[in-house]
Protein backbone atom coordinates (compact mmCIF):
# COMPACT_ATOMS: atom_id res chain seq x y z
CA UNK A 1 0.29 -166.57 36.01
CA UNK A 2 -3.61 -166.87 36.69
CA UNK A 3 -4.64 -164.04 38.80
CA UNK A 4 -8.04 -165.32 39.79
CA UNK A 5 -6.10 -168.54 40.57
CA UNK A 6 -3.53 -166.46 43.14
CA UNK A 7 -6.71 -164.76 45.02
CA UNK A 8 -8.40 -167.45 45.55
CA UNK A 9 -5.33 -168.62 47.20
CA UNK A 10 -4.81 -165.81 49.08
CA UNK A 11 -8.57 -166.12 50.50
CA UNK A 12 -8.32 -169.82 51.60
CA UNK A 13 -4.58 -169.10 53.25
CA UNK A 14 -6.99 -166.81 55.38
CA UNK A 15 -10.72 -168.28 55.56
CA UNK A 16 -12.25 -167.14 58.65
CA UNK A 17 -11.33 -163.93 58.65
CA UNK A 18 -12.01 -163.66 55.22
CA UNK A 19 -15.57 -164.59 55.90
CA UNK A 20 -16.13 -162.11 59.08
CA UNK A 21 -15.26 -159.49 56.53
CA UNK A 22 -17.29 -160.58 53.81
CA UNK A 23 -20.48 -161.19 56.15
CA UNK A 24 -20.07 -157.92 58.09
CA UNK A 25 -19.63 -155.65 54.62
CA UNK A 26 -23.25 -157.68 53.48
CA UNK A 27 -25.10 -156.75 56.88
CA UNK A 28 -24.05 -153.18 56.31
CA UNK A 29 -25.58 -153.26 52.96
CA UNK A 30 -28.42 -155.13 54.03
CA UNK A 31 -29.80 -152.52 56.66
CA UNK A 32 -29.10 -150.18 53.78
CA UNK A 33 -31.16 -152.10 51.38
CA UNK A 34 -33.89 -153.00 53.19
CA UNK A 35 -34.62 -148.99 54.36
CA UNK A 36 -34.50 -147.81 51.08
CA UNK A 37 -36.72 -150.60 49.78
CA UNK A 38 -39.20 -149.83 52.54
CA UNK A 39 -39.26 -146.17 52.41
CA UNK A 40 -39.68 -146.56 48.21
CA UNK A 41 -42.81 -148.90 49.70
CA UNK A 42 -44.10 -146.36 51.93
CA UNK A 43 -43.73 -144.10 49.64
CA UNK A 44 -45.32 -145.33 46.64
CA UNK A 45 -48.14 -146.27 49.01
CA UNK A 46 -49.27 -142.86 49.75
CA UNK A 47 -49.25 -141.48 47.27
CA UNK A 48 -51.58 -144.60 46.16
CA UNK A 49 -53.75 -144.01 48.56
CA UNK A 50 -54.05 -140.38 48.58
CA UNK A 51 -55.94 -140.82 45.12
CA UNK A 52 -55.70 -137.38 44.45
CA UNK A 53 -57.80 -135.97 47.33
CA UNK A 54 -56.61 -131.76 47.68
CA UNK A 55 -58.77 -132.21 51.34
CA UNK A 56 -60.14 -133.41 53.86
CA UNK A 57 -62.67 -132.28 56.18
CA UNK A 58 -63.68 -133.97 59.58
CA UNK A 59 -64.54 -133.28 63.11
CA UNK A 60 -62.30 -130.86 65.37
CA UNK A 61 -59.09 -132.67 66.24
CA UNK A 62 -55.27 -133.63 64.84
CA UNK A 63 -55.53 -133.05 61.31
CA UNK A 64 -52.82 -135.87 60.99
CA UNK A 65 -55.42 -138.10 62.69
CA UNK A 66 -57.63 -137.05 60.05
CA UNK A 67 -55.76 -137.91 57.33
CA UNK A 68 -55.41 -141.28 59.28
CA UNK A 69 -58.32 -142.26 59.87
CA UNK A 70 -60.23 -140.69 56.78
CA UNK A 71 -58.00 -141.77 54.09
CA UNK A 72 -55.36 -144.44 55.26
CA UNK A 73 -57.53 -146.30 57.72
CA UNK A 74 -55.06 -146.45 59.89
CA UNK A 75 -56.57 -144.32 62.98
CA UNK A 76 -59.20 -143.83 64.77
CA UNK A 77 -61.89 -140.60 63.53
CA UNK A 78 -62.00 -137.31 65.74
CA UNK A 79 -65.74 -137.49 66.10
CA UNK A 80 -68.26 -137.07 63.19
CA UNK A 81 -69.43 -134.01 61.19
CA UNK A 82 -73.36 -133.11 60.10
CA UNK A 83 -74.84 -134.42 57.12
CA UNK A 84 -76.04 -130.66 56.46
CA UNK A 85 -72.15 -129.55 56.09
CA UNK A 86 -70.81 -131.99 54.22
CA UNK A 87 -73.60 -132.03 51.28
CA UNK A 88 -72.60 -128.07 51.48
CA UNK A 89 -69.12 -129.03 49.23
CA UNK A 90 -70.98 -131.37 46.84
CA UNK A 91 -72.65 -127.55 45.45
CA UNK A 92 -69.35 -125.47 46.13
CA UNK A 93 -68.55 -123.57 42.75
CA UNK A 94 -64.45 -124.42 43.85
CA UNK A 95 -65.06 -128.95 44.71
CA UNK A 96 -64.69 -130.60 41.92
CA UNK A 97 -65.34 -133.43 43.73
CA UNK A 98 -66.73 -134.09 47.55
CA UNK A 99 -66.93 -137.93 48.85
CA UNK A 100 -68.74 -138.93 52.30
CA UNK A 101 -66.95 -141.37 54.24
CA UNK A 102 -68.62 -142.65 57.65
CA UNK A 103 -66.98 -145.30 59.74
CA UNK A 104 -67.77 -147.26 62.95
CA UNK A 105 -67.43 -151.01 61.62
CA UNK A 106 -65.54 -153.81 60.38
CA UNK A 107 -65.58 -157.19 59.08
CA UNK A 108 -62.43 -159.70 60.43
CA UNK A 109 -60.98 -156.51 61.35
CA UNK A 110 -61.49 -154.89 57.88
CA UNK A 111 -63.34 -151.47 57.89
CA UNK A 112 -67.08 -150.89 56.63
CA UNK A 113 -67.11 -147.77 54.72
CA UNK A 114 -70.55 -145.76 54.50
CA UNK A 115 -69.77 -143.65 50.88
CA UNK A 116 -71.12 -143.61 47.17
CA UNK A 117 -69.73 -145.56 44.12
CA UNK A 118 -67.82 -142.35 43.18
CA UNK A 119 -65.43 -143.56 46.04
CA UNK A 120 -63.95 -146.30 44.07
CA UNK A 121 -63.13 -143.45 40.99
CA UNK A 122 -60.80 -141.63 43.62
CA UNK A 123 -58.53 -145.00 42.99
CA UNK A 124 -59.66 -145.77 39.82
CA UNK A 125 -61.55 -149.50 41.31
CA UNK A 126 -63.09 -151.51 38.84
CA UNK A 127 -65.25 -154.60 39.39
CA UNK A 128 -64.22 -157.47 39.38
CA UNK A 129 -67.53 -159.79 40.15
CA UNK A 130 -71.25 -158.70 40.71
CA UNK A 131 -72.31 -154.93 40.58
CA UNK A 132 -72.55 -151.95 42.71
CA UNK A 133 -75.50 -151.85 46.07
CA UNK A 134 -78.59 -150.61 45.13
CA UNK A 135 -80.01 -150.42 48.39
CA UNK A 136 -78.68 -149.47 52.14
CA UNK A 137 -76.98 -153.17 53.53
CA UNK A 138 -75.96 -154.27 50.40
CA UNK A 139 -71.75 -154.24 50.14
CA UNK A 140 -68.73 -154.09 47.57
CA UNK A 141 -65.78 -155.92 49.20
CA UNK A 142 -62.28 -155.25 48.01
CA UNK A 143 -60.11 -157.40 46.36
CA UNK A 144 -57.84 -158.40 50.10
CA UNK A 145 -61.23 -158.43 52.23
CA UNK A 146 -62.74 -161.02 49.61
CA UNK A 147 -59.76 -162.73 49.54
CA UNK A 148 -59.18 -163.14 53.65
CA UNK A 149 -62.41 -163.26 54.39
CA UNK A 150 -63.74 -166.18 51.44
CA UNK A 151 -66.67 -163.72 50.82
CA UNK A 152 -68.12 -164.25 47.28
CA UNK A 153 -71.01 -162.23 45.56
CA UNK A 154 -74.20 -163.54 47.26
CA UNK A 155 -73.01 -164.47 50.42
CA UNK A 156 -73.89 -162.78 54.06
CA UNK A 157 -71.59 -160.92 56.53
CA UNK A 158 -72.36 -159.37 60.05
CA UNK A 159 -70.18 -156.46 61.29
CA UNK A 160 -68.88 -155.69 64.14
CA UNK A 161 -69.12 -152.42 66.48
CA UNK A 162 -65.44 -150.69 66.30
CA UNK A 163 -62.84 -150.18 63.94
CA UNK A 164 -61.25 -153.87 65.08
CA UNK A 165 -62.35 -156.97 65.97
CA UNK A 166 -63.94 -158.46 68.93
CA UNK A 167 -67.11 -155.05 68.91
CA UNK A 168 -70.50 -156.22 69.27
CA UNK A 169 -71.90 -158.06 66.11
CA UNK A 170 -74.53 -155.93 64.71
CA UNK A 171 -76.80 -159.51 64.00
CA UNK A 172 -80.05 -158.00 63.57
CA UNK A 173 -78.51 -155.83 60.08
CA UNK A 174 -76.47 -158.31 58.29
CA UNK A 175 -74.97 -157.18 54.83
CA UNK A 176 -74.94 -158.93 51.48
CA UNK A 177 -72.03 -159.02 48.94
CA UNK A 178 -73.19 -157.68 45.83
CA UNK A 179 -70.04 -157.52 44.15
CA UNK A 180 -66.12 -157.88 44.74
CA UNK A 181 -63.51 -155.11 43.42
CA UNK A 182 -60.17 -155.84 41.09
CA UNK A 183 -56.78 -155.36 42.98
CA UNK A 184 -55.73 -151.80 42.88
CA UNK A 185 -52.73 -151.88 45.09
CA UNK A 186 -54.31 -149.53 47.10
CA UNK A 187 -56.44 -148.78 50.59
CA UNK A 188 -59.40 -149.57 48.99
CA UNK A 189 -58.47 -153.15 48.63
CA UNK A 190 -58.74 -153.83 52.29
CA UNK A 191 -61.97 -151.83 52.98
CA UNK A 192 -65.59 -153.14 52.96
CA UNK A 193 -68.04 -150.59 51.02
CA UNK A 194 -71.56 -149.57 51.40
CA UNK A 195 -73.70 -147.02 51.11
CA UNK A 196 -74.08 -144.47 53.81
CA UNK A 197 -77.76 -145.44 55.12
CA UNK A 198 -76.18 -148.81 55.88
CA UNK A 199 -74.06 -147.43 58.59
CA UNK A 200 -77.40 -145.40 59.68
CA UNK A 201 -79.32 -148.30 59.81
CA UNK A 202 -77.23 -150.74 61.58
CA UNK A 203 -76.33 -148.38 64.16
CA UNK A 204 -80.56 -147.69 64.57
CA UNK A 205 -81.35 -151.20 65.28
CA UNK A 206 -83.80 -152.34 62.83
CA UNK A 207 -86.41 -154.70 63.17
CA UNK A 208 -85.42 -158.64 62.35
CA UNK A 209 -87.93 -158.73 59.88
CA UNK A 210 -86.43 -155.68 57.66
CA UNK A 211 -82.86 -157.27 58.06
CA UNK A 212 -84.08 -160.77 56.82
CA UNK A 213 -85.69 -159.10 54.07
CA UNK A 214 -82.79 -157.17 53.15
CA UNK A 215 -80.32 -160.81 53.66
CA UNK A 216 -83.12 -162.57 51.56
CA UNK A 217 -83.09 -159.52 48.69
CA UNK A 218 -86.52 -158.60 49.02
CA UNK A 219 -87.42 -154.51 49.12
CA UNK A 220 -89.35 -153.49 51.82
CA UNK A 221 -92.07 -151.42 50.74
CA UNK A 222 -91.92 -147.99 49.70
CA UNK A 223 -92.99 -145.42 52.87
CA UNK A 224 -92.35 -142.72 54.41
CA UNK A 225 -88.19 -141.43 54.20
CA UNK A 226 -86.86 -143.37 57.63
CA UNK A 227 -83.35 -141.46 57.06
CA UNK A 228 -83.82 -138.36 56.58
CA UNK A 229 -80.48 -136.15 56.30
CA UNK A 230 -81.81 -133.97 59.17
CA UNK A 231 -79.70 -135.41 62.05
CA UNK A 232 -77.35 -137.71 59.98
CA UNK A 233 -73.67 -137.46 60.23
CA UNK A 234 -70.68 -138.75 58.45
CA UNK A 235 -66.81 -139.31 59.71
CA UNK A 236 -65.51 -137.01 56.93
CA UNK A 237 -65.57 -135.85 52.96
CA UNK A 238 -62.91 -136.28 50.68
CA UNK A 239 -62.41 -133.51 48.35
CA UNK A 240 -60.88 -132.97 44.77
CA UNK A 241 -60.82 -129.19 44.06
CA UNK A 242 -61.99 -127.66 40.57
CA UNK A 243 -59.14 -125.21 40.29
CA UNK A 244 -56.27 -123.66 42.11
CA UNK A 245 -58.42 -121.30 43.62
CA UNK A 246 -59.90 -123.89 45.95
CA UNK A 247 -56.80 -124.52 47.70
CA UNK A 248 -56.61 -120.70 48.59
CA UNK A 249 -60.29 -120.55 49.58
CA UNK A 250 -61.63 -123.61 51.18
CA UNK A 251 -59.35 -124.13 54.16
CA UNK A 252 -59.94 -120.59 55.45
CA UNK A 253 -63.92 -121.02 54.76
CA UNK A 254 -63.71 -124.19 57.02
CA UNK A 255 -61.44 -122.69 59.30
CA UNK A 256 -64.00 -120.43 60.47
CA UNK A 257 -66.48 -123.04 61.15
CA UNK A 258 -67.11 -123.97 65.18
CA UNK A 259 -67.59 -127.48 64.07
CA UNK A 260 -65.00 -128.80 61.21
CA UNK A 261 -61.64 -128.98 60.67
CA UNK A 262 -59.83 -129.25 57.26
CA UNK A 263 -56.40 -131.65 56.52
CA UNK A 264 -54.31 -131.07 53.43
CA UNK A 265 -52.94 -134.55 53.12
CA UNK A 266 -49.70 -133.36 51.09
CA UNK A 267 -48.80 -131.84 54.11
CA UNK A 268 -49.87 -133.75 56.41
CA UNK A 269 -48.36 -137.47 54.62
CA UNK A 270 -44.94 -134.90 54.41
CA UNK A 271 -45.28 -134.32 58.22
CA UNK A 272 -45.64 -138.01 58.65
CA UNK A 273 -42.52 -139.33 56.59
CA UNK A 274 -40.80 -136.73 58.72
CA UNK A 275 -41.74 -138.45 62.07
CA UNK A 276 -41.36 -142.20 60.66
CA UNK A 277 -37.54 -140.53 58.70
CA UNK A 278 -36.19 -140.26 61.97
CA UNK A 279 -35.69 -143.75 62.73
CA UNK A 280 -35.02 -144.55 59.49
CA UNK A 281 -32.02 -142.02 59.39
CA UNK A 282 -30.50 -143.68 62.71
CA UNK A 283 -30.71 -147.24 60.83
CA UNK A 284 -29.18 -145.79 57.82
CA UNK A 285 -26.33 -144.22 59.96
CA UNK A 286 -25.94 -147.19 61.71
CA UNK A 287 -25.85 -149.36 58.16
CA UNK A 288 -23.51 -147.04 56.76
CA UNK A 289 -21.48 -147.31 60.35
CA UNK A 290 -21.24 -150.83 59.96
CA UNK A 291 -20.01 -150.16 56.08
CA UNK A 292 -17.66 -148.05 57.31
CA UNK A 293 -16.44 -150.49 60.29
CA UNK A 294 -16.35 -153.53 58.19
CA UNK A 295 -14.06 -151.08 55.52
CA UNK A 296 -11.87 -150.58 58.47
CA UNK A 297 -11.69 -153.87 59.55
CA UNK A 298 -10.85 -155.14 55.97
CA UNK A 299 -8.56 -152.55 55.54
CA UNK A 300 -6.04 -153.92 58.96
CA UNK A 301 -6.77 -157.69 57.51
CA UNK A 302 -5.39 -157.06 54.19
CA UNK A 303 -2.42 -154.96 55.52
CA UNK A 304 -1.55 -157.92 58.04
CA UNK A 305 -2.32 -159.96 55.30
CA UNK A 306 0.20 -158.54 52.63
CA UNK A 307 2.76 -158.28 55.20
CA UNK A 308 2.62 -161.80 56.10
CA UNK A 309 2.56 -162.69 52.37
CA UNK A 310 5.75 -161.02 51.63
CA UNK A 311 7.85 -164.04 51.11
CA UNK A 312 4.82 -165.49 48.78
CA UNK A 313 4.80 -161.58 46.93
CA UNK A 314 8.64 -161.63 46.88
CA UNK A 315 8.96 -165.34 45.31
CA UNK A 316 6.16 -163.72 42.31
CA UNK A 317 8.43 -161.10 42.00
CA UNK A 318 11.51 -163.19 41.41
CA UNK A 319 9.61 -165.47 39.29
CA UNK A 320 8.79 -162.52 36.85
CA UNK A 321 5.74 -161.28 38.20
CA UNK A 322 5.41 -157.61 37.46
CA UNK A 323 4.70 -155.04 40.41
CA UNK A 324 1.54 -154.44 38.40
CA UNK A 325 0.45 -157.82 39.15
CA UNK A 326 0.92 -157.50 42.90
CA UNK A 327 -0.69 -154.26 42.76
CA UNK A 328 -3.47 -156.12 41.17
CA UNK A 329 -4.04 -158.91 43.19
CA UNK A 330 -4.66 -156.77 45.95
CA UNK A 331 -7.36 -155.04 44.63
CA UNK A 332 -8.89 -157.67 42.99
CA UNK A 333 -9.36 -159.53 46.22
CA UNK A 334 -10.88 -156.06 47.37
CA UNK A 335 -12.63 -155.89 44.15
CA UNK A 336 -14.06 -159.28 45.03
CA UNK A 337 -15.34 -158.96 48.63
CA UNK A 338 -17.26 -155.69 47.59
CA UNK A 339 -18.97 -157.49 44.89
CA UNK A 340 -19.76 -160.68 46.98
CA UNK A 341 -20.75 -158.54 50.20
CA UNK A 342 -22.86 -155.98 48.23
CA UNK A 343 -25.01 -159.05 45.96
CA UNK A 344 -25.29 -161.02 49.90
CA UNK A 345 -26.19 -158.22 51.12
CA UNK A 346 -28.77 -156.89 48.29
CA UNK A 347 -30.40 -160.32 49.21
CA UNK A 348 -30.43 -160.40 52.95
CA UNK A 349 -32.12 -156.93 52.56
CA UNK A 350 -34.34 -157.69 50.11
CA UNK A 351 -35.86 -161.03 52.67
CA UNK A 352 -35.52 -158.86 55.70
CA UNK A 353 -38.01 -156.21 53.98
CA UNK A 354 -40.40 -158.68 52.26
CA UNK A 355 -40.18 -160.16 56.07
CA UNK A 356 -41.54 -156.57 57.25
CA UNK A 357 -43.86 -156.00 54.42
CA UNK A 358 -45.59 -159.15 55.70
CA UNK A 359 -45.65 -158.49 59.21
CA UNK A 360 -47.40 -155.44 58.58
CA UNK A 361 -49.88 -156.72 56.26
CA UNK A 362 -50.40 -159.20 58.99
CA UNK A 363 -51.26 -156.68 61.95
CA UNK A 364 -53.54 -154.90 60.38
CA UNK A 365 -51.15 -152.53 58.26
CA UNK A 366 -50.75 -152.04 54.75
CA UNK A 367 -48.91 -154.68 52.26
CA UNK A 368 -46.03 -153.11 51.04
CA UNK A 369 -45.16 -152.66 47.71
CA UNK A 370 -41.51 -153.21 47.24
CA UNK A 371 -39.97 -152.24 44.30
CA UNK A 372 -38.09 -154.12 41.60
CA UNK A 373 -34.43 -154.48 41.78
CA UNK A 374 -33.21 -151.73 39.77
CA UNK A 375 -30.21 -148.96 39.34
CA UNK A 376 -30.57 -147.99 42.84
CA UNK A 377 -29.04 -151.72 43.84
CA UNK A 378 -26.70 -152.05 41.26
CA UNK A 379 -25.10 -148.46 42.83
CA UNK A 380 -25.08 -150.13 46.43
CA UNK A 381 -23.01 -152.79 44.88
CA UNK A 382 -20.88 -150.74 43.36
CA UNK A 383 -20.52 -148.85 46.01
CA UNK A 384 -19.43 -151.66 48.12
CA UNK A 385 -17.02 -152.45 45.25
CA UNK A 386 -15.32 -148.60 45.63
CA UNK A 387 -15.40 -148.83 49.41
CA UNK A 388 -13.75 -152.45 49.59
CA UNK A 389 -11.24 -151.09 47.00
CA UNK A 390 -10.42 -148.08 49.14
CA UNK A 391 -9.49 -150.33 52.15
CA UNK A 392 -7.54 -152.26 49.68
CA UNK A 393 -5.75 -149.02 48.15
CA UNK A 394 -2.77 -148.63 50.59
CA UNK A 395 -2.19 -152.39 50.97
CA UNK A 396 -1.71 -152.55 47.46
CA UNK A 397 0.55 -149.95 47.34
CA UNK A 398 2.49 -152.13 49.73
CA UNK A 399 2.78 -155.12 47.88
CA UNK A 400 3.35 -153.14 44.96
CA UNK A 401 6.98 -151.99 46.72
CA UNK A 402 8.22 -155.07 48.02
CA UNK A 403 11.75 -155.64 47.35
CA UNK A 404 12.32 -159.25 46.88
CA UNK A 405 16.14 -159.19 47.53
CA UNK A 406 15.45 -158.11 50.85
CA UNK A 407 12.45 -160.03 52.03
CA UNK A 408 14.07 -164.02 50.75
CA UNK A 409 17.67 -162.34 52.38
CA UNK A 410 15.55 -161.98 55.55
């Protein structure tokens, strides 16, 4: 007797219901899926973009905002901090490393970042066209603004006042691209980089005659220092520590400053996924719900099933078939709707997450970085494969003890 033969049977004596069961077992996988392939995104994404910063330091505020704004771009700064303070950690014995940031603009609702080339080693950024700015209003895009934007080296941009679109155009200080960065998978891709005096002179309102000479790549003449650091500010400073002793002795120096406030972005990214792992838990319980309720629901179709094929099971019987063989047919039909429902459902939630990768990118948010299919997905399937052949245990055990004298005397 062909066994695969029988099932199929069995499945198209019972279609429909067949099908609910099949669909509902892959939209409980799904859900599954797609969270843990989004949280592996999220995750992986931090820690991209945290480039190995220990700190933080900005204004007075939500360290969390800090963290936000300063090193995911995805809030707005708590004010800005003295030039004065921050070049203080570029000479601390305990920094390894200290990076100015300074925001305020963007270009097609990427940010302008006021820093130093030393910003792209936080993320290891290499160029990918042109060179680095030699001079204030001269800009690095990164890989996604170049791309969205159709920026190449030697072309002009004007940015806008505010973090989004739609701020005042700052016309009078427009910026040249002087070079374009490789992808790195990272925030820097969708950030706009310049050196600090940019952001000091656009926000001081040159003279149209310095901005076309700046557009047209001409140096003004040398004069007297228009930017001093006396009265500059910047959003924040990134900072790498030397040793282990910085972690134990910088916070509590800052601390006792009137004016700054220091963010640890280990815990602050851990106090985050804490926040956004609440709603993720109540969409895994309710995936693992619905795995459970379509395990039920299998489980009362295959008993009604197998008791409405006992005349079928009883004829197999008295045609030779083994118990075995019943037993067997039961769980292989089992044994089939977890496979099918756990691959359907590996797909749907695979789509549904790419979906949500890209709707993210396309508000403003990150792009995702979903991984690969891997060991984690072939354990959902077989997981599916255990839990379908659980429902199918006792119905088996059913078929396996029907008498066939009885059932054709009935």
């Amino acid at each position: 007797m062909n066994a695969a033969r029988l099932i199929l049977a069995f499945i198209r004596e019972r279609p429909l219901g067949w099908a609910f069961n099949l669909v509902s077992l892959a939209l409980g996988v799904a859900v599954v899926t797609a969270l843990l392939a989004i949280n592996s995104g999220l995750d992986a994404r931090f820690q991209r973009d945290l480039a190995g910063v220990d700190l933080v330091v900005g204004a007075k505020g939500s360290p969390l905002q800090i963290i936000l704004s300063a090193l995911f771009e995805l809030d707005t700064p708590t004010g800005n901090i003295p030039l004065v303070d921050a070049e203080r950690f570029q000479h601390n014995m305990l920094v390894k490393r200290a990076v100015p940031v300074s925001l305020g603009d963007n270009v097609s609702g990427y940010r302008i970042v006021g820093t130093r080339p030393t910003f792209a080693d936080l993320y290891a950024a290499k160029l990918a066209a042109g060179r680095w700015w030699t001079m204030p209003l001269e800009a690095v895009l990164g890989s996604e603004v170049a791309r969205s934007t159709g920026l190449r080296v030697g072309q002009v941009f004007v940015g806008e006042h505010g973090l989004a679109r739609g701020g005042e155009r700052h016309e009078h200080s427009p910026y040249r691209v002087v070079g374009i960065l490789a992808p790195t998978g990272a925030v820097i891709d969708r950030l706009a980089l310049t050196d600090t005096a940019s952001v000091w002179k656009v926000h001081e309102h040159e003279n149209a005659e310095h901005a076309a000479a700046i557009a047209s790549m001409k140096r003004v003449d040398e004069g007297p220092d228009l930017y001093p650091a006396v009265g500059r500010e910047v959003t924040a400073v990134l900072i790498q520590y030397r040793s282990a002793m910085g972690a134990l002795m910088l916070p509590r120096l800052i601390k006792a400053s009137p004016s700054l406030q220091a963010a640890v972005p280990a815990l602050e990214v851990a106090r985050l996924t804490k926040l956004l792992g609440t709603g993720s838990d109540v969409l895994r319980g309710f995936g693992i719900g619905l795995l459970g309720l379509s395990a039920l629901g299998f489980f009362v179709a295959l008993l009604g099933a197998v008791q409405a094929r006992a005349k079928s099971l009883a004829l197999l019987r008295a045609l030779g078939a083994r118990p075995a063989l019943l037993t067997g047919l039961v769980l292989g039909e089992g044994a089939l709707l977890g496979a099918l429902g756990g691959i359907l459902g590996i797909g749907i939630g695979r789509v549904a997450a790419i979906i949500a990768a890209r709707a993210t990118a396309a508000g403003g948010g990150p792009m995702l970085g979903l991984p690969p299919l891997g060991m984690s997905d072939l354990a959902i399937v077989l997981a599916a494969v255990m839990l379908s052949l659980v429902a199918a245990l006792i119905p088996a055990m059913i078929a396996y003890r029907v008498d066939p004298a009885r059932v054709l005397r009935s």
